[in-house]
C-alpha atoms as a PDB file:
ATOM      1  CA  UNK A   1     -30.873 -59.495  35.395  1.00  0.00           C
ATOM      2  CA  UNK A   2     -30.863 -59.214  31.519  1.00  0.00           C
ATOM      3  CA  UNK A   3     -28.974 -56.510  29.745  1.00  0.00           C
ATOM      4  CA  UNK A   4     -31.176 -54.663  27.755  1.00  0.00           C
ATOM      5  CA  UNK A   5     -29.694 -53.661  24.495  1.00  0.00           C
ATOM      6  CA  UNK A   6     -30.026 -49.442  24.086  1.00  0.00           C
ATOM      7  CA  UNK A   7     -31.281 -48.355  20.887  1.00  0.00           C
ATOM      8  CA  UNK A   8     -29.280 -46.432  18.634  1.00  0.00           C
ATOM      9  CA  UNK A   9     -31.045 -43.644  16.930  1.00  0.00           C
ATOM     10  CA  UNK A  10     -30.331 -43.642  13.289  1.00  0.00           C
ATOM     11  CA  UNK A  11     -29.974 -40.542  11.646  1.00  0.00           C
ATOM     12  CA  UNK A  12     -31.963 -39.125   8.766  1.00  0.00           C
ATOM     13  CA  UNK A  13     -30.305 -37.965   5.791  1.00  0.00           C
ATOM     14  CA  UNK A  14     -31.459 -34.290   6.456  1.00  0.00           C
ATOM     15  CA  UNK A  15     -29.976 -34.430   9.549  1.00  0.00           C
ATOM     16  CA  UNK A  16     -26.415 -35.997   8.995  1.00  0.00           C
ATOM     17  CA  UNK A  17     -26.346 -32.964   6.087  1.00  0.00           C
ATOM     18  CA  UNK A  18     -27.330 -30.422   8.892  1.00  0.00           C
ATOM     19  CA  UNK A  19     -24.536 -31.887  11.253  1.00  0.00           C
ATOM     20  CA  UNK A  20     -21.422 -31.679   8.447  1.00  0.00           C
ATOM     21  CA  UNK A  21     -22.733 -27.849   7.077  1.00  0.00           C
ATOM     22  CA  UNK A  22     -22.977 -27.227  11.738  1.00  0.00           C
ATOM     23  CA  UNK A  23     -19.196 -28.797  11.502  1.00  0.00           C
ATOM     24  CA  UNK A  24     -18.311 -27.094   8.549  1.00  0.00           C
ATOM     25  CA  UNK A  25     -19.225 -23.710   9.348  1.00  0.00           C
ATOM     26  CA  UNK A  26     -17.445 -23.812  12.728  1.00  0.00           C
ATOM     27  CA  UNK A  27     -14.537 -24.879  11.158  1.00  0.00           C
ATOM     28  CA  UNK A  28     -14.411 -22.160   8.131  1.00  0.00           C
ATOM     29  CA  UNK A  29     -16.113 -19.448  10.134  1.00  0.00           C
ATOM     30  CA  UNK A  30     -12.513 -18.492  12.292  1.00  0.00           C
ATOM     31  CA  UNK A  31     -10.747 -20.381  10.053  1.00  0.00           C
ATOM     32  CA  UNK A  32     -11.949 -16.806   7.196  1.00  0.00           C
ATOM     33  CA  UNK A  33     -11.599 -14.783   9.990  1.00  0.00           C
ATOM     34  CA  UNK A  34      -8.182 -15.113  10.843  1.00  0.00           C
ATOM     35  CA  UNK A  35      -7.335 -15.116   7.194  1.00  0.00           C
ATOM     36  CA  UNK A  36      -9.499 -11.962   6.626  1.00  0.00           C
ATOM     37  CA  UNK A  37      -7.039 -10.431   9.108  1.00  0.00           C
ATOM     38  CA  UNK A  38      -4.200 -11.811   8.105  1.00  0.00           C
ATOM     39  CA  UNK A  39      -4.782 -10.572   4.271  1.00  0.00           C
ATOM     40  CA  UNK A  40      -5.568  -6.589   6.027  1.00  0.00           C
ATOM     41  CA  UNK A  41      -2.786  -6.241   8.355  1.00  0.00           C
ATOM     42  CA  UNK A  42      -0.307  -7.131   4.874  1.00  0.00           C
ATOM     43  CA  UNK A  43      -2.464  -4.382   2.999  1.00  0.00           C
ATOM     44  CA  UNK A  44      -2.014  -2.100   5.804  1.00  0.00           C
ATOM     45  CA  UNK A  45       2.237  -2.755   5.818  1.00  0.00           C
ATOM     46  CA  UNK A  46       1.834  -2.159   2.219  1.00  0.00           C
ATOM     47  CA  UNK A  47       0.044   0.650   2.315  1.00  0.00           C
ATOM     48  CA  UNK A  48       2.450   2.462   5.281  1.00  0.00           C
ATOM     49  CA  UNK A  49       5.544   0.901   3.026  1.00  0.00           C
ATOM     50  CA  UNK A  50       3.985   3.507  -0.124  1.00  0.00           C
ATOM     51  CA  UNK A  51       3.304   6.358   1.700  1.00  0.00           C
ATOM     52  CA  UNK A  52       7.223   6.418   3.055  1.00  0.00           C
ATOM     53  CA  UNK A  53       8.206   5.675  -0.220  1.00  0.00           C
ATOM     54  CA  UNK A  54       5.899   8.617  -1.463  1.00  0.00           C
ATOM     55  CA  UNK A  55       7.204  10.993   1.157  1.00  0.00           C
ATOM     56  CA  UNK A  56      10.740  10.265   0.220  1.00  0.00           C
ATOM     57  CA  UNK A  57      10.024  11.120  -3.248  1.00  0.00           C
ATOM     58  CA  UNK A  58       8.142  14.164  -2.472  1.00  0.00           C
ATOM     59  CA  UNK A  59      11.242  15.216   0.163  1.00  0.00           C
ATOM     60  CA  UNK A  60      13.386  14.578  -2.970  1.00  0.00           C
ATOM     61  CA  UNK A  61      11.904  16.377  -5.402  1.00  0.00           C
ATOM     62  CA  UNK A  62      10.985  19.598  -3.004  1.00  0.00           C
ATOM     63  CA  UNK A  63      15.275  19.222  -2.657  1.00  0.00           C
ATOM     64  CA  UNK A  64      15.745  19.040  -6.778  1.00  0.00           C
ATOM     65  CA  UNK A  65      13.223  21.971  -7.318  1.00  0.00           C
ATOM     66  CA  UNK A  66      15.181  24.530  -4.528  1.00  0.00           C
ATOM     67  CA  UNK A  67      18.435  23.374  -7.001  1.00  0.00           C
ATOM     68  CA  UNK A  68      16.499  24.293  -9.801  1.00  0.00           C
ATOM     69  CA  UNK A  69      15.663  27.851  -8.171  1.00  0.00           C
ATOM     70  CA  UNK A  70      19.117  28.995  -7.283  1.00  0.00           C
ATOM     71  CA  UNK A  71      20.765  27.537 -11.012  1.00  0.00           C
ATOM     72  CA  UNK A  72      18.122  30.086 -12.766  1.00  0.00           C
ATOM     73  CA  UNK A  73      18.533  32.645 -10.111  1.00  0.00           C
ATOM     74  CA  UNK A  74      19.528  36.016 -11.708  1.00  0.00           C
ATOM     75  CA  UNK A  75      22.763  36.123 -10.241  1.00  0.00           C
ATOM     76  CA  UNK A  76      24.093  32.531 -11.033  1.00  0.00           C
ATOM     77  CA  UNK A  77      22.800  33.568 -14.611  1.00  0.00           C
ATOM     78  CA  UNK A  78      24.974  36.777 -14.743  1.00  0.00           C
ATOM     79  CA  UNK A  79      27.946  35.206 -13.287  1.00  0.00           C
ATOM     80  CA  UNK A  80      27.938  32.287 -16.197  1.00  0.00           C
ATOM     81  CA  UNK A  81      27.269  34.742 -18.692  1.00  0.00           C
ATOM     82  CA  UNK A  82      30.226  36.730 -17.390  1.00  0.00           C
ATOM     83  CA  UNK A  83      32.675  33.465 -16.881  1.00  0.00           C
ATOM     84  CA  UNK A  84      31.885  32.372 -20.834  1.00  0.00           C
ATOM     85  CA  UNK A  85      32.109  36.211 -22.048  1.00  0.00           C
ATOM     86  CA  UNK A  86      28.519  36.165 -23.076  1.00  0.00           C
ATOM     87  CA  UNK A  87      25.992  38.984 -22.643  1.00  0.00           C
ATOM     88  CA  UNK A  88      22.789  38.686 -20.344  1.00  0.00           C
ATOM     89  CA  UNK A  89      19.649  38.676 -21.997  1.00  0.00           C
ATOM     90  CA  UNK A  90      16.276  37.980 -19.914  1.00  0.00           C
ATOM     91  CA  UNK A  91      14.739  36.829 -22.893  1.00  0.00           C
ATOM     92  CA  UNK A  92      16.172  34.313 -23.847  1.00  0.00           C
ATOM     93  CA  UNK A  93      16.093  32.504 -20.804  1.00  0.00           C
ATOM     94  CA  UNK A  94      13.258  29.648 -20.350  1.00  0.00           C
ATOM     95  CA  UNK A  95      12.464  27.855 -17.156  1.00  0.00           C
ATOM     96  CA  UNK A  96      11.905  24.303 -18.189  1.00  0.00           C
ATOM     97  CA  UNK A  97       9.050  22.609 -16.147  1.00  0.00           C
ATOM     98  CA  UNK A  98       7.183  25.137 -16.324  1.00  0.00           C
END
């Protein structure tokens, strides 16, 4: 009984091109994914990492503007103005910031 040889089938160019671009894309295709995600979930952090810092700032500044309300209150006013010997006029007093 003689061995018959098998044929190998030879690939056209066209093809060979369609097999590494098949290869390719199932390589890069998850590969984009994952990195896509990756790349998102950092931007989210970020994102959560600003709006604490922003609420801090906001808390802090709500804090520094009820300071600012009881120095210019009328009777902090009239008690420096007594303490220094000075008179009280409601003129000459300016709010700054506003």
């Amino acid at each position: 009984m003689p061995r018959r040889k098998m044929k190998r089938l030879k690939l056209l160019k066209g093809e060979k091109f369609m097999y590494v671009l098949l290869v390719f894309l199932l390589i890069s295709i998850p590969t984009a994914s994952v990195f896509s995600k990756a790349l998102l979930s950092q931007t989210n952090i970020e994102t959560e990492k600003l709006k604490n810092k922003i609420e801090k700032q906001e808390n802090t500044n709500e804090s520094l503007e009820m300071q600012i309300d009881e120095l210019v209150s009328i009777e902090n006013i009239q008690k420096i103005a007594a303490l220094y010997g000075l008179s009280y006029n409601s003129d000459n007093i300016v709010k700054v910031g506003e």
